[in-house]
C-alpha atoms as a PDB file:
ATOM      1  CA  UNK A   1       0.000   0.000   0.000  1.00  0.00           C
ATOM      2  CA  UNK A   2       1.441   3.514  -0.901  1.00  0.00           C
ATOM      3  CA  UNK A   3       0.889   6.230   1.791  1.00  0.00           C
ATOM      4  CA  UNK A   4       1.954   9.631   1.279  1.00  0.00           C
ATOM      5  CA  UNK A   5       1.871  11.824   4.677  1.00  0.00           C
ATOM      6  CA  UNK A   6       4.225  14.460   3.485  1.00  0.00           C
ATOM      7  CA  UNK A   7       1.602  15.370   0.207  1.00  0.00           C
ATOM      8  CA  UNK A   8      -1.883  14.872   3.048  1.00  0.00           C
ATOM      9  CA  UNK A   9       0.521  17.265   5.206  1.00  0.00           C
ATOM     10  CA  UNK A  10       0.796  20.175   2.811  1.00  0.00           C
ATOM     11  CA  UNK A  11      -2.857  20.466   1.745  1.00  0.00           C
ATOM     12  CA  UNK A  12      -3.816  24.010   1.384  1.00  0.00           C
ATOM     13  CA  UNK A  13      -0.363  25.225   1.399  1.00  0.00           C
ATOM     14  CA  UNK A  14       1.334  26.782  -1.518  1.00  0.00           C
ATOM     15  CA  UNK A  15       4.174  23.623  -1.626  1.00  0.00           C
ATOM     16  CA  UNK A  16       1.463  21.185  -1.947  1.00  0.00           C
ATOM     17  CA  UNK A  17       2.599  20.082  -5.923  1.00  0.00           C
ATOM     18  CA  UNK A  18       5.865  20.300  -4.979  1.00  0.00           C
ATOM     19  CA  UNK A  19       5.823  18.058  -1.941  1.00  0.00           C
ATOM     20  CA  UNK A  20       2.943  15.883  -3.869  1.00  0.00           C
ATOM     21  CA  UNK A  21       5.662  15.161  -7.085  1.00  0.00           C
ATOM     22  CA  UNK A  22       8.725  14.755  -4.580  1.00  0.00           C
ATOM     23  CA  UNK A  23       6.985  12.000  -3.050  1.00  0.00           C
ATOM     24  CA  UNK A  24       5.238  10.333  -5.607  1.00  0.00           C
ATOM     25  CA  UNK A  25       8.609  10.350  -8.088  1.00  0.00           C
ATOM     26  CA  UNK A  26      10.723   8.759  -4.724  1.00  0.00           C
ATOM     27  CA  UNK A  27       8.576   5.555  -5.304  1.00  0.00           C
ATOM     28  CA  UNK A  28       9.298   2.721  -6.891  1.00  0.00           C
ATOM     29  CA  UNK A  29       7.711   2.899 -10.077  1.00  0.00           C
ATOM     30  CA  UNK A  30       6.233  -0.705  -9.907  1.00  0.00           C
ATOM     31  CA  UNK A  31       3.976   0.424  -7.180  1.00  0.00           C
ATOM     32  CA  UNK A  32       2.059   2.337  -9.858  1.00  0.00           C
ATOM     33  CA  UNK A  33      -0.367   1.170 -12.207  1.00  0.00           C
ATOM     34  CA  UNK A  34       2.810   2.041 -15.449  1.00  0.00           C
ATOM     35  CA  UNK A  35       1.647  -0.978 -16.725  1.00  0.00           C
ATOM     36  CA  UNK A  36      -1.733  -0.644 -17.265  1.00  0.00           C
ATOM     37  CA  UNK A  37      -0.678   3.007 -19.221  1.00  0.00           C
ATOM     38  CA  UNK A  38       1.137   1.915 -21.718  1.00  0.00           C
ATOM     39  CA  UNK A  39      -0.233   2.684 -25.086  1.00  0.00           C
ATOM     40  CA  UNK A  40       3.150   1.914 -27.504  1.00  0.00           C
ATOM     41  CA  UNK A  41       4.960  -0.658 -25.937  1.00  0.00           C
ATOM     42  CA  UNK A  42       4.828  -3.892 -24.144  1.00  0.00           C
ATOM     43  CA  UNK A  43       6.277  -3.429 -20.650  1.00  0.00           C
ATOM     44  CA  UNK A  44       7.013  -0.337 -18.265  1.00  0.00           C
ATOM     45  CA  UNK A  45      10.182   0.837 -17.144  1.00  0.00           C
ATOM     46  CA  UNK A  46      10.114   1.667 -13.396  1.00  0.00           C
ATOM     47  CA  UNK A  47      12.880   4.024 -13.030  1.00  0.00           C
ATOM     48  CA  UNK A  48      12.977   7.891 -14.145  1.00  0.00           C
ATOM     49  CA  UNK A  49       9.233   8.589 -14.110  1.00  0.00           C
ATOM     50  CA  UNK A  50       8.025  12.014 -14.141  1.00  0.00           C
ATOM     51  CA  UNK A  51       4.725  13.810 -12.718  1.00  0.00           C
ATOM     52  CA  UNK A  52       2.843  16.508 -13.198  1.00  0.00           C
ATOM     53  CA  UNK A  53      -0.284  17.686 -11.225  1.00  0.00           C
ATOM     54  CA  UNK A  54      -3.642  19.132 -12.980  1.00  0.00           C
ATOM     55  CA  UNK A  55      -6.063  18.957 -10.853  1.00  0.00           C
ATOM     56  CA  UNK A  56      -6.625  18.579  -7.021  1.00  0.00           C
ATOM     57  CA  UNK A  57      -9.881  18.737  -4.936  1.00  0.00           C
ATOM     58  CA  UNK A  58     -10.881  17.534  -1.532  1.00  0.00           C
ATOM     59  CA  UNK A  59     -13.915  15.430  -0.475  1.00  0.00           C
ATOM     60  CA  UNK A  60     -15.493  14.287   3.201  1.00  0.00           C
ATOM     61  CA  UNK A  61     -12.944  11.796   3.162  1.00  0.00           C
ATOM     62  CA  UNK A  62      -9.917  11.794   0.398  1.00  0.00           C
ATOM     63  CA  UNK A  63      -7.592  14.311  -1.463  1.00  0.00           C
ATOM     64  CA  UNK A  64      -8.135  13.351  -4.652  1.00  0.00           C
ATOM     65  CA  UNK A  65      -5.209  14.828  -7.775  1.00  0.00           C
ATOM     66  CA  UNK A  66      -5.452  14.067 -11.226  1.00  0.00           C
ATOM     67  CA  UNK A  67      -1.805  13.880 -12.805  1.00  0.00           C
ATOM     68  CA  UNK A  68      -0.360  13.273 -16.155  1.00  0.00           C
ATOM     69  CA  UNK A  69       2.688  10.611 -15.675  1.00  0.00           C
ATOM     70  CA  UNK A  70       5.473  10.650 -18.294  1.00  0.00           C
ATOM     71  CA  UNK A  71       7.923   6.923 -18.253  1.00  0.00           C
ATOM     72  CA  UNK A  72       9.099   4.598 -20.646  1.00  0.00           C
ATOM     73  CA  UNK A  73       8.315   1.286 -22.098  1.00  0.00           C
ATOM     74  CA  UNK A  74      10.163  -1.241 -24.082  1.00  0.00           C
ATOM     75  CA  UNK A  75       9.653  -3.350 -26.942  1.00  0.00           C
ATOM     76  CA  UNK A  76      10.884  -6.416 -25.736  1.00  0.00           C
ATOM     77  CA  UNK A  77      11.980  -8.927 -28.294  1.00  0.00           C
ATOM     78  CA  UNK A  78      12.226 -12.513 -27.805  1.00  0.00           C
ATOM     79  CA  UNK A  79      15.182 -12.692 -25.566  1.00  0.00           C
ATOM     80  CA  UNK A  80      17.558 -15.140 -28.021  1.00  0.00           C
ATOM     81  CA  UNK A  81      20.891 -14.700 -28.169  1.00  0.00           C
ATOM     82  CA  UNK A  82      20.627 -14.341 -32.110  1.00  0.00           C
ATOM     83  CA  UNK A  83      18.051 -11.972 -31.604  1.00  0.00           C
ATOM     84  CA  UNK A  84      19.003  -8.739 -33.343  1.00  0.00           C
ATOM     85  CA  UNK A  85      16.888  -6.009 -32.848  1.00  0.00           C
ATOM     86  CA  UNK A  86      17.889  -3.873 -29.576  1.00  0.00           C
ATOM     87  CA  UNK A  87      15.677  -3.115 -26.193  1.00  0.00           C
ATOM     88  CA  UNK A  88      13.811  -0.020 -27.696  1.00  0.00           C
ATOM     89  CA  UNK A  89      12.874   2.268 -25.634  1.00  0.00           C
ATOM     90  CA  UNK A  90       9.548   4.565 -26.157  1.00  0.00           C
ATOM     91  CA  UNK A  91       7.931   7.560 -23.891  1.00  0.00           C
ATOM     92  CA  UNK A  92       4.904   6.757 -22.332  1.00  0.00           C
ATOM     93  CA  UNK A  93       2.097   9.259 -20.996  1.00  0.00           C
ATOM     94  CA  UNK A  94      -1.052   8.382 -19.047  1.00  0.00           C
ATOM     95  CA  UNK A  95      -3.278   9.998 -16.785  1.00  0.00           C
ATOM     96  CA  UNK A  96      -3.383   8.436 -12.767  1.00  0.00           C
ATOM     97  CA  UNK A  97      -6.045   9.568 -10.101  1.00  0.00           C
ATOM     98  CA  UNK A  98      -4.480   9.882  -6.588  1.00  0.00           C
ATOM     99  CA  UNK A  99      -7.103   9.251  -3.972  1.00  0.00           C
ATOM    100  CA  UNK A 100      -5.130  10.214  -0.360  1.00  0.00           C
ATOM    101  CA  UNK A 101      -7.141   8.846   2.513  1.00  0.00           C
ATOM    102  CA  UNK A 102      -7.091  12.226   4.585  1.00  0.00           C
ATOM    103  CA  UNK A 103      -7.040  10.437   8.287  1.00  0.00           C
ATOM    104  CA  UNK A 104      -4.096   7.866   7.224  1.00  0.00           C
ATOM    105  CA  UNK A 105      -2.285   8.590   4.253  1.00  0.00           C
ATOM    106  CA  UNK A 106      -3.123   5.562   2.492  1.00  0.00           C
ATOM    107  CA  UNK A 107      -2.959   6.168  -1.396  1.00  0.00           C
ATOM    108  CA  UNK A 108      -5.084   4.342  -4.015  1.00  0.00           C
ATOM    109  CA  UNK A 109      -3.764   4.820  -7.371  1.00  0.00           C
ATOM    110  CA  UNK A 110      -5.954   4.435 -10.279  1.00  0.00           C
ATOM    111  CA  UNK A 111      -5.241   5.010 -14.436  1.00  0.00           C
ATOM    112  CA  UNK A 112      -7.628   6.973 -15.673  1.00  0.00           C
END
Protein backbone atom coordinates (compact mmCIF):
# COMPACT_ATOMS: atom_id res chain seq x y z
CA UNK A 1 0.00 0.00 0.00
CA UNK A 2 1.44 3.51 -0.90
CA UNK A 3 0.89 6.23 1.79
CA UNK A 4 1.95 9.63 1.28
CA UNK A 5 1.87 11.82 4.68
CA UNK A 6 4.22 14.46 3.49
CA UNK A 7 1.60 15.37 0.21
CA UNK A 8 -1.88 14.87 3.05
CA UNK A 9 0.52 17.26 5.21
CA UNK A 10 0.80 20.18 2.81
CA UNK A 11 -2.86 20.47 1.74
CA UNK A 12 -3.82 24.01 1.38
CA UNK A 13 -0.36 25.22 1.40
CA UNK A 14 1.33 26.78 -1.52
CA UNK A 15 4.17 23.62 -1.63
CA UNK A 16 1.46 21.19 -1.95
CA UNK A 17 2.60 20.08 -5.92
CA UNK A 18 5.86 20.30 -4.98
CA UNK A 19 5.82 18.06 -1.94
CA UNK A 20 2.94 15.88 -3.87
CA UNK A 21 5.66 15.16 -7.08
CA UNK A 22 8.73 14.76 -4.58
CA UNK A 23 6.99 12.00 -3.05
CA UNK A 24 5.24 10.33 -5.61
CA UNK A 25 8.61 10.35 -8.09
CA UNK A 26 10.72 8.76 -4.72
CA UNK A 27 8.58 5.55 -5.30
CA UNK A 28 9.30 2.72 -6.89
CA UNK A 29 7.71 2.90 -10.08
CA UNK A 30 6.23 -0.71 -9.91
CA UNK A 31 3.98 0.42 -7.18
CA UNK A 32 2.06 2.34 -9.86
CA UNK A 33 -0.37 1.17 -12.21
CA UNK A 34 2.81 2.04 -15.45
CA UNK A 35 1.65 -0.98 -16.72
CA UNK A 36 -1.73 -0.64 -17.26
CA UNK A 37 -0.68 3.01 -19.22
CA UNK A 38 1.14 1.91 -21.72
CA UNK A 39 -0.23 2.68 -25.09
CA UNK A 40 3.15 1.91 -27.50
CA UNK A 41 4.96 -0.66 -25.94
CA UNK A 42 4.83 -3.89 -24.14
CA UNK A 43 6.28 -3.43 -20.65
CA UNK A 44 7.01 -0.34 -18.27
CA UNK A 45 10.18 0.84 -17.14
CA UNK A 46 10.11 1.67 -13.40
CA UNK A 47 12.88 4.02 -13.03
CA UNK A 48 12.98 7.89 -14.15
CA UNK A 49 9.23 8.59 -14.11
CA UNK A 50 8.02 12.01 -14.14
CA UNK A 51 4.72 13.81 -12.72
CA UNK A 52 2.84 16.51 -13.20
CA UNK A 53 -0.28 17.69 -11.23
CA UNK A 54 -3.64 19.13 -12.98
CA UNK A 55 -6.06 18.96 -10.85
CA UNK A 56 -6.62 18.58 -7.02
CA UNK A 57 -9.88 18.74 -4.94
CA UNK A 58 -10.88 17.53 -1.53
CA UNK A 59 -13.92 15.43 -0.47
CA UNK A 60 -15.49 14.29 3.20
CA UNK A 61 -12.94 11.80 3.16
CA UNK A 62 -9.92 11.79 0.40
CA UNK A 63 -7.59 14.31 -1.46
CA UNK A 64 -8.13 13.35 -4.65
CA UNK A 65 -5.21 14.83 -7.78
CA UNK A 66 -5.45 14.07 -11.23
CA UNK A 67 -1.81 13.88 -12.81
CA UNK A 68 -0.36 13.27 -16.16
CA UNK A 69 2.69 10.61 -15.67
CA UNK A 70 5.47 10.65 -18.29
CA UNK A 71 7.92 6.92 -18.25
CA UNK A 72 9.10 4.60 -20.65
CA UNK A 73 8.32 1.29 -22.10
CA UNK A 74 10.16 -1.24 -24.08
CA UNK A 75 9.65 -3.35 -26.94
CA UNK A 76 10.88 -6.42 -25.74
CA UNK A 77 11.98 -8.93 -28.29
CA UNK A 78 12.23 -12.51 -27.81
CA UNK A 79 15.18 -12.69 -25.57
CA UNK A 80 17.56 -15.14 -28.02
CA UNK A 81 20.89 -14.70 -28.17
CA UNK A 82 20.63 -14.34 -32.11
CA UNK A 83 18.05 -11.97 -31.60
CA UNK A 84 19.00 -8.74 -33.34
CA UNK A 85 16.89 -6.01 -32.85
CA UNK A 86 17.89 -3.87 -29.58
CA UNK A 87 15.68 -3.11 -26.19
CA UNK A 88 13.81 -0.02 -27.70
CA UNK A 89 12.87 2.27 -25.63
CA UNK A 90 9.55 4.57 -26.16
CA UNK A 91 7.93 7.56 -23.89
CA UNK A 92 4.90 6.76 -22.33
CA UNK A 93 2.10 9.26 -21.00
CA UNK A 94 -1.05 8.38 -19.05
CA UNK A 95 -3.28 10.00 -16.79
CA UNK A 96 -3.38 8.44 -12.77
CA UNK A 97 -6.04 9.57 -10.10
CA UNK A 98 -4.48 9.88 -6.59
CA UNK A 99 -7.10 9.25 -3.97
CA UNK A 100 -5.13 10.21 -0.36
CA UNK A 101 -7.14 8.85 2.51
CA UNK A 102 -7.09 12.23 4.59
CA UNK A 103 -7.04 10.44 8.29
CA UNK A 104 -4.10 7.87 7.22
CA UNK A 105 -2.29 8.59 4.25
CA UNK A 106 -3.12 5.56 2.49
CA UNK A 107 -2.96 6.17 -1.40
CA UNK A 108 -5.08 4.34 -4.01
CA UNK A 109 -3.76 4.82 -7.37
CA UNK A 110 -5.95 4.43 -10.28
CA UNK A 111 -5.24 5.01 -14.44
CA UNK A 112 -7.63 6.97 -15.67
Amino acid sequence: MITLPNALNAWNTDDFKAVFIKEVEALYGHDLPLQQGLRWSSYAVAEGFRVMVSVSTETAEYLEIKTGVFYKGIIAGCSCSDDPSPTDEQTEYCEMRFSINKQTAQTSVEVI
